[in-house]
N, C-alpha and C. Protein backbone atom coordinates (compact mmCIF):
# COMPACT_ATOMS: atom_id res chain seq x y z
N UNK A 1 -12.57 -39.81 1.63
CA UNK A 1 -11.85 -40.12 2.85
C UNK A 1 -12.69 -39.67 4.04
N UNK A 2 -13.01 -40.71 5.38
CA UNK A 2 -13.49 -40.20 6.28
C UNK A 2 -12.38 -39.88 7.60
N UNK A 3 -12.49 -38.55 7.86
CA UNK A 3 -11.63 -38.36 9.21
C UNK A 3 -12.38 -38.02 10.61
N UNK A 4 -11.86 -38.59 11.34
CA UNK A 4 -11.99 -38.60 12.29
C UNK A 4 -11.19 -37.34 13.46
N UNK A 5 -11.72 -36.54 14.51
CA UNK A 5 -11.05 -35.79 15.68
C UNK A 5 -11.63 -35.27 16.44
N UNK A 6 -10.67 -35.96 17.19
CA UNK A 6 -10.98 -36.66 18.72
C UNK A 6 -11.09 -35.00 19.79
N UNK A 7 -11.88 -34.81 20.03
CA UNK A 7 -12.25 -33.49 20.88
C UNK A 7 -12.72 -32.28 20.56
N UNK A 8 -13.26 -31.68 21.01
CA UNK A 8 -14.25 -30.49 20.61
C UNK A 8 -13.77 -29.37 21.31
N UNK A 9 -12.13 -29.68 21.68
CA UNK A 9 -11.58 -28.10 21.84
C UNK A 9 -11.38 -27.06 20.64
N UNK A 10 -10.16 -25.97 21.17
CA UNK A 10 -10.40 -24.84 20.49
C UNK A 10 -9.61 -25.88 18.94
N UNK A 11 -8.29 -26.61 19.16
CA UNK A 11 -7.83 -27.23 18.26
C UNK A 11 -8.60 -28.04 17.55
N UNK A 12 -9.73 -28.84 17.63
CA UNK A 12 -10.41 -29.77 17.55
C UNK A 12 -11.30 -29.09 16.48
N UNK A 13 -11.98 -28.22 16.51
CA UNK A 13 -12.99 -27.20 16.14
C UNK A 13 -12.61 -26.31 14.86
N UNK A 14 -11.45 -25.88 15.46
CA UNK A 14 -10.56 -25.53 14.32
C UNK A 14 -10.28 -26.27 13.25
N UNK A 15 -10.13 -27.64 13.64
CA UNK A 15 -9.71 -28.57 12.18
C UNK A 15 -11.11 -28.89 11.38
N UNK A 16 -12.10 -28.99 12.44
CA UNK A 16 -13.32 -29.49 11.93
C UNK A 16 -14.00 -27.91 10.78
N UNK A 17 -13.33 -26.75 11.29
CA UNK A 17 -14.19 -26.09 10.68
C UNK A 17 -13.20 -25.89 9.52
N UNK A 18 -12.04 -26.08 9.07
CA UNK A 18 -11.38 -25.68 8.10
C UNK A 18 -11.57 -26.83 7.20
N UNK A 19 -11.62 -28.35 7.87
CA UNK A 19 -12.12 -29.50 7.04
C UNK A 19 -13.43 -29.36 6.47
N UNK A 20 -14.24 -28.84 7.06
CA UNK A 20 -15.69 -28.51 6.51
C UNK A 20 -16.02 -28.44 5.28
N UNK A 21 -14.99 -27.38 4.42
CA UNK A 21 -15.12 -27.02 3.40
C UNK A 21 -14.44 -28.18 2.24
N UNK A 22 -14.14 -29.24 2.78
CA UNK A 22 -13.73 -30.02 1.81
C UNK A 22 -14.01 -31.24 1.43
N UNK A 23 -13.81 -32.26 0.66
CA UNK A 23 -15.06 -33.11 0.43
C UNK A 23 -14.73 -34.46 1.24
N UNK A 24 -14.25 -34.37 2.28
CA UNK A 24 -13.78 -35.52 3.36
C UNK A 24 -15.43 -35.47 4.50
N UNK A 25 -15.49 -36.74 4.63
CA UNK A 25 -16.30 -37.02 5.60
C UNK A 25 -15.93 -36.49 7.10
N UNK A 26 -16.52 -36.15 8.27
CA UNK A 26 -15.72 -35.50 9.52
C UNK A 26 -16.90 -36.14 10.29
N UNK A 27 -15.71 -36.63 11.26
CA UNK A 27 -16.76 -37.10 12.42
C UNK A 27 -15.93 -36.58 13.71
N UNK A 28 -16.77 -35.59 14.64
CA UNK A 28 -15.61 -35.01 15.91
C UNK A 28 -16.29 -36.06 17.13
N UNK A 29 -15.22 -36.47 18.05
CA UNK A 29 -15.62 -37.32 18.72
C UNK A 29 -15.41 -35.94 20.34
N UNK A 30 -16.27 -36.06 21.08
CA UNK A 30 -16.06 -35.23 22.36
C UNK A 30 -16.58 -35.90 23.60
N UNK A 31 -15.58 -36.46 24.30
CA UNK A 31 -15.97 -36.69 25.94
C UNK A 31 -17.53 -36.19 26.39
N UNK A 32 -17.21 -34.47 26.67
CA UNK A 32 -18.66 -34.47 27.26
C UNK A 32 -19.76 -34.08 26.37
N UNK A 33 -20.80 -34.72 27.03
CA UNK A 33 -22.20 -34.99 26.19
C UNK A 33 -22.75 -33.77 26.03
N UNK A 34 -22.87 -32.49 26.70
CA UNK A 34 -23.52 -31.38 26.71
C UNK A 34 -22.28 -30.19 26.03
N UNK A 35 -21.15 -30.12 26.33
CA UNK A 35 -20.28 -28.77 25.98
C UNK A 35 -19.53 -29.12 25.16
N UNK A 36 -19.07 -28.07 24.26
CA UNK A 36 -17.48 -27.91 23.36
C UNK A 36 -16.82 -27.40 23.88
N UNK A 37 -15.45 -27.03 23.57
CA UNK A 37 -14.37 -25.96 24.16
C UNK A 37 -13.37 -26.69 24.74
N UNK A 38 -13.76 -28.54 25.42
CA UNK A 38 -12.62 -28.76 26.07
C UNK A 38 -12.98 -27.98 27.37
N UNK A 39 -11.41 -28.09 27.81
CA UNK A 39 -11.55 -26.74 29.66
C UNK A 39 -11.07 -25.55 29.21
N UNK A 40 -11.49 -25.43 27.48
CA UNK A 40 -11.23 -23.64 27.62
C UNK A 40 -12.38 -23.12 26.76
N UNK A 41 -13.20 -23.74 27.89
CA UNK A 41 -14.98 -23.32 27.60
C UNK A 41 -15.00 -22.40 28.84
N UNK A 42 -16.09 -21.31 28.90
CA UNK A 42 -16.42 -20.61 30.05
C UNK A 42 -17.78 -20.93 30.75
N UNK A 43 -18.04 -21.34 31.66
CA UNK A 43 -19.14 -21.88 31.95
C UNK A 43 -19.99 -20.52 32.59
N UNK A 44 -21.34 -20.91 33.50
CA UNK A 44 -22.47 -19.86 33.83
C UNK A 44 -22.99 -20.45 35.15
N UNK A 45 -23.24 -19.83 36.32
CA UNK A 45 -22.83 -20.28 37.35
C UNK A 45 -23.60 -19.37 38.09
N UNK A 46 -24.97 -19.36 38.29
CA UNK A 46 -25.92 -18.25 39.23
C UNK A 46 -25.38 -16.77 38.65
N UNK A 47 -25.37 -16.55 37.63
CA UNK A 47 -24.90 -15.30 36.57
C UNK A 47 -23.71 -14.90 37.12
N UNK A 48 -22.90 -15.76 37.43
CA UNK A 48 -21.33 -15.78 37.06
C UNK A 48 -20.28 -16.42 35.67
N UNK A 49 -19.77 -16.27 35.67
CA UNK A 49 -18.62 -16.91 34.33
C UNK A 49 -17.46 -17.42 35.00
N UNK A 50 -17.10 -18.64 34.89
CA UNK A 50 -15.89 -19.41 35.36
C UNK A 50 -15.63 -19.77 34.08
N UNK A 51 -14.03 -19.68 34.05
CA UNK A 51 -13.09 -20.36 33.22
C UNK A 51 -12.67 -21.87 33.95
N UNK A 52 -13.35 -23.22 32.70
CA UNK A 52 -13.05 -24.47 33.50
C UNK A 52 -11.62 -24.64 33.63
N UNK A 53 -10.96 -24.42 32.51
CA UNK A 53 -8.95 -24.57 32.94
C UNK A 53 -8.35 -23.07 32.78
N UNK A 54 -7.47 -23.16 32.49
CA UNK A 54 -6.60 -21.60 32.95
C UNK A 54 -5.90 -21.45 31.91
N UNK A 55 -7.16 -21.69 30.55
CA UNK A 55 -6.92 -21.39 29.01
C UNK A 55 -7.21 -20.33 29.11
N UNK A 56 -6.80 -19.56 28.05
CA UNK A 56 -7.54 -18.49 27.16
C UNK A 56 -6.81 -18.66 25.61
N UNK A 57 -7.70 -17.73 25.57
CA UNK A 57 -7.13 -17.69 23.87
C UNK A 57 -6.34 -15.87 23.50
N UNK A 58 -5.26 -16.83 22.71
CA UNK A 58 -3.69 -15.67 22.79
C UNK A 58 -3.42 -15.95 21.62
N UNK A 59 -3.06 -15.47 20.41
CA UNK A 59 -2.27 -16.01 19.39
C UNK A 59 -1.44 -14.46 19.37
N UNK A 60 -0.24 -14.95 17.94
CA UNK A 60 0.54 -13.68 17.93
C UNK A 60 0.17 -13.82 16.55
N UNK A 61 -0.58 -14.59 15.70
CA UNK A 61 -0.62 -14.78 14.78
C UNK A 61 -1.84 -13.98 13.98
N UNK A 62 -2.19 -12.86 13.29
CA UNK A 62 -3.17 -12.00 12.78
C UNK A 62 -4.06 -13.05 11.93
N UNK A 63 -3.56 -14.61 11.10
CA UNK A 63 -4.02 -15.35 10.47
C UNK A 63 -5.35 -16.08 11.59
N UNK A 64 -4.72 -16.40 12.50
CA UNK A 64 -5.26 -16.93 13.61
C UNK A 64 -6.33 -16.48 14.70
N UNK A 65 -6.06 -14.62 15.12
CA UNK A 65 -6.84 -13.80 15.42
C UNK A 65 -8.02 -13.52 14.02
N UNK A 66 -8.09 -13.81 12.88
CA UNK A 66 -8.96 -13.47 11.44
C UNK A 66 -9.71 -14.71 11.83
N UNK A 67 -9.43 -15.94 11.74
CA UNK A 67 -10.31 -16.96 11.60
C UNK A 67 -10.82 -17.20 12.94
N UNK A 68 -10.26 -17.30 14.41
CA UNK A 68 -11.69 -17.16 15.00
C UNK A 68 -12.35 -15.52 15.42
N UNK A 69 -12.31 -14.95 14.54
CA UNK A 69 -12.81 -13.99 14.60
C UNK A 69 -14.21 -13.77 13.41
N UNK A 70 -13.68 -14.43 12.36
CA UNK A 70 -14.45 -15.16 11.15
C UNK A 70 -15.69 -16.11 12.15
N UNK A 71 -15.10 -17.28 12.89
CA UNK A 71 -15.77 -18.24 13.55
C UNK A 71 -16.73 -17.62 14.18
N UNK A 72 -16.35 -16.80 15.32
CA UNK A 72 -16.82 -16.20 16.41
C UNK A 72 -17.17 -14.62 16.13
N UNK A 73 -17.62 -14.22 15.48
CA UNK A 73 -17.85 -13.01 15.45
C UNK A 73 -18.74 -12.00 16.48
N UNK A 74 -19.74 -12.39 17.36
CA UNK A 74 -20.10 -11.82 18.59
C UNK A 74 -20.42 -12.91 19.28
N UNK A 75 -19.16 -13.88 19.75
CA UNK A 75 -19.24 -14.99 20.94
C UNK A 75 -18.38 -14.67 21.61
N UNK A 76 -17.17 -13.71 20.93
CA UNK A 76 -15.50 -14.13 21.24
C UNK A 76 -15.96 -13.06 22.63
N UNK A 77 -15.60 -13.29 24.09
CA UNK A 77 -15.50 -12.44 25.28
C UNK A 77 -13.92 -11.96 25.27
N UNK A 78 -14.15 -10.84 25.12
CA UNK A 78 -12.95 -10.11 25.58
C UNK A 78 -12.56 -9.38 26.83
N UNK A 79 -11.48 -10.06 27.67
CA UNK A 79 -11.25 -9.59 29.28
C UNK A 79 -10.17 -8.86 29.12
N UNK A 80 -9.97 -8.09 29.96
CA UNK A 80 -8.67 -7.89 30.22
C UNK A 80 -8.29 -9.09 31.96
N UNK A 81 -7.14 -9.75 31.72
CA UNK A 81 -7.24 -10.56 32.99
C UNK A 81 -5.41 -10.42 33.39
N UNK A 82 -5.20 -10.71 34.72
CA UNK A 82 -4.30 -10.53 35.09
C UNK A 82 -3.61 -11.96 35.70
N UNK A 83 -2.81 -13.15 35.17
CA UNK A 83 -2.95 -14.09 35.62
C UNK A 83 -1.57 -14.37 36.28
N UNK A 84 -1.32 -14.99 37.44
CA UNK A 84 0.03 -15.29 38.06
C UNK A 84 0.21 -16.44 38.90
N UNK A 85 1.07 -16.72 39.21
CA UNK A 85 1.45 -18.13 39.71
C UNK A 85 1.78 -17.90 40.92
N UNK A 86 1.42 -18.50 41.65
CA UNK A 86 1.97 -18.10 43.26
C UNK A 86 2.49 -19.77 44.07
N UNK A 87 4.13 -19.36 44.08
CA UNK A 87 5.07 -20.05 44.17
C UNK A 87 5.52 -20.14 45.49
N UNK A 88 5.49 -20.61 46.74
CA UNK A 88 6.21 -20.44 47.93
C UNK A 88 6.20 -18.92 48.66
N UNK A 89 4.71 -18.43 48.89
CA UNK A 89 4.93 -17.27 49.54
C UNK A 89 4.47 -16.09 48.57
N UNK A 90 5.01 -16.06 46.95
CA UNK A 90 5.01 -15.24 46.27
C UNK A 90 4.65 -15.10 45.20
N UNK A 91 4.03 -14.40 43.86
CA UNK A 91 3.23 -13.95 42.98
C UNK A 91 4.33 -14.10 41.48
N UNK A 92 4.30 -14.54 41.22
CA UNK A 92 4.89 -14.37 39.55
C UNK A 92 3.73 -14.14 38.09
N UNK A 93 4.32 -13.36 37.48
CA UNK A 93 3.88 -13.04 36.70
C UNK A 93 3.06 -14.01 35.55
N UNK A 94 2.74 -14.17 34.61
CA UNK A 94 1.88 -15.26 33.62
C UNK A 94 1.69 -14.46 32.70
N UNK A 95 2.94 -14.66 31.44
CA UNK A 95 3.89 -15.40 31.02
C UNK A 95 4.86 -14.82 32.10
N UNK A 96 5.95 -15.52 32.66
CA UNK A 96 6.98 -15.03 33.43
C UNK A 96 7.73 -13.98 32.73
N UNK A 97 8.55 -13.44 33.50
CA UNK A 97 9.56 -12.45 33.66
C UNK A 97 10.52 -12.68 34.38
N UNK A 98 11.65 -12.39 33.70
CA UNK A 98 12.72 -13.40 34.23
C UNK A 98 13.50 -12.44 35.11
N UNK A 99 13.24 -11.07 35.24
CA UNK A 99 13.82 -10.19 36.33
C UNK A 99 12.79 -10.36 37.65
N UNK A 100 11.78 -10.63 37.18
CA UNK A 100 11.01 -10.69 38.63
C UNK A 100 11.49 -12.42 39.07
N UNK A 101 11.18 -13.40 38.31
CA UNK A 101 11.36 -14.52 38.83
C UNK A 101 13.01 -14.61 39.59
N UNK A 102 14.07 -13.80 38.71
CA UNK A 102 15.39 -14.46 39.94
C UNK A 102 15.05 -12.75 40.75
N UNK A 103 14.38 -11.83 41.34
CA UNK A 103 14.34 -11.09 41.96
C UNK A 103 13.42 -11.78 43.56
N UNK A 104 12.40 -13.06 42.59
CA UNK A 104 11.61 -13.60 43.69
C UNK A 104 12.49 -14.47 44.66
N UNK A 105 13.23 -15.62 43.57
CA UNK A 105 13.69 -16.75 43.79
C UNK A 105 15.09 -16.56 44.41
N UNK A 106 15.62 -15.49 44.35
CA UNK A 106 17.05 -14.74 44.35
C UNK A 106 17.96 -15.53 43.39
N UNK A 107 18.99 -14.69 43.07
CA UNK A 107 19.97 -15.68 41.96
C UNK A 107 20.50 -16.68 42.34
N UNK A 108 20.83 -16.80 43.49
CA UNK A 108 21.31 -18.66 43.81
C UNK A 108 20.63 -19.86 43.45
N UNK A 109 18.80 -19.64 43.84
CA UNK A 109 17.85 -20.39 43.27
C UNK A 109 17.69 -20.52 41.82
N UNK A 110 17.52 -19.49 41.49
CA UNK A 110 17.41 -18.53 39.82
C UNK A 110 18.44 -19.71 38.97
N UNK A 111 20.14 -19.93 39.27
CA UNK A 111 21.20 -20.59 39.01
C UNK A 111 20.77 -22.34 38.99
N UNK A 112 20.82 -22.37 40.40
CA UNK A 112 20.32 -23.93 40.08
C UNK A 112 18.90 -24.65 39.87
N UNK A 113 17.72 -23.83 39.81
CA UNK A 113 17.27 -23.73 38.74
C UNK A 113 17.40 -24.25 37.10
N UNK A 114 18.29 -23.28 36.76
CA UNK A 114 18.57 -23.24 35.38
C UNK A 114 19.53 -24.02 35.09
N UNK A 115 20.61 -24.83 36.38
CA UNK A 115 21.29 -25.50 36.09
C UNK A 115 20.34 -26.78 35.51
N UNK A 116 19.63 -27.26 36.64
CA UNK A 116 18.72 -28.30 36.75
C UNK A 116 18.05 -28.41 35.36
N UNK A 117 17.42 -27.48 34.89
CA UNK A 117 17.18 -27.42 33.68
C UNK A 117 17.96 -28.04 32.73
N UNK A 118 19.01 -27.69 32.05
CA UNK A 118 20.15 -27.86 31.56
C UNK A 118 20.17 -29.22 31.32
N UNK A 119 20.64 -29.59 32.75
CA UNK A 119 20.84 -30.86 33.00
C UNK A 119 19.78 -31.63 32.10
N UNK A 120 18.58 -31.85 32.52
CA UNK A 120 17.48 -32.43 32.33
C UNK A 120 17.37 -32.43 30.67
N UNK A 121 17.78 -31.31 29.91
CA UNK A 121 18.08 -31.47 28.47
C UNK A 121 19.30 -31.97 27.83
N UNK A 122 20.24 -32.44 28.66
CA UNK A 122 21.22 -33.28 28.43
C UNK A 122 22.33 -32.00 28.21
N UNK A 123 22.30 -30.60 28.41
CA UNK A 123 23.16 -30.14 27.89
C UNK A 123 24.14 -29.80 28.95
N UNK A 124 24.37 -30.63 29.88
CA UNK A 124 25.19 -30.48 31.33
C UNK A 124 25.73 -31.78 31.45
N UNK A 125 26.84 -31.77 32.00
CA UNK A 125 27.10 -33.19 32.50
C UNK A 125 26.25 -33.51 33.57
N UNK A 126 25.84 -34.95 33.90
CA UNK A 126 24.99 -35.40 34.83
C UNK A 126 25.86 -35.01 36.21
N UNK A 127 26.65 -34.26 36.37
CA UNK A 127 27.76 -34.61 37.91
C UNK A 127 26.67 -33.24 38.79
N UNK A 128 26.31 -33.65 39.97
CA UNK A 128 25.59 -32.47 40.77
C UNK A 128 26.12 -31.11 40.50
N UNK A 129 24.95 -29.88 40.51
CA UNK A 129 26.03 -28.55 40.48
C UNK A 129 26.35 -28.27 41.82
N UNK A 130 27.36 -27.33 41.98
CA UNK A 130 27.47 -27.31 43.18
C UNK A 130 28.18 -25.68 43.45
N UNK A 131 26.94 -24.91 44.07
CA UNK A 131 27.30 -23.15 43.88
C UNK A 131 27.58 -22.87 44.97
């Protein structure tokens, strides 16, 4: 069997290297002509490091931290980084926090918000909220 996959991100890479070992043909197809990684490659920049998208790599999974650790054994960069979203004026956290976000947004926003939400998953009646 020949397979085919389509990109040379972290997912992409991953399949190609676990397919590797098996007797399927692999062909990875990647947009750009010079890099892998996708935009959660780190590029080099007059001896700087830019992150092209506002990936990193996170698992909760020890299976997952083993194999690219297996992969990458002195490539993997380890930061400590502090990342946040800045929303109308103000800083939120990355992954959120939901005491700071209705502390930012105040609970009226915080409410319809989450109404809006709701809604949008069908689990509200469509009728406006109204606080």
């Amino acid at each position: 069997m020949r397979i085919g996959i389509i990109g040379a991100g972290p997912a992409g890479l991953t399949a190609a290297y676990l397919l590797s070992g098996t007797d399927h043909d692999l062909d990875v197809w990647e947009a750009d002509p010079d890099y892998v990684g996708g935009i959660s490659r780190t590029m080099r920049h007059k001896g700087f490091r830019f992150d092209i998208g506002g990936h990193r790599f996170f698992s909760k999974s020890q299976a997952v931290e083993d194999l690219w650790s297996e992969i990458l054994p002195h490539d993997m960069l380890v930061r400590d980084r502090l990342s946040r979203i800045y929303y109308r004026g103000k800083f939120y956290s990355y992954p959120l926090d939901l005491g700071e976000v209705v502390g930012n947004l105040g609970k009226r926003q915080s409410l319809l918000t989450l109404a809006s939400y709701l809604q949008s998953q069908g689990l509200q009646p469509s009728s406006p909220c109204k606080l």
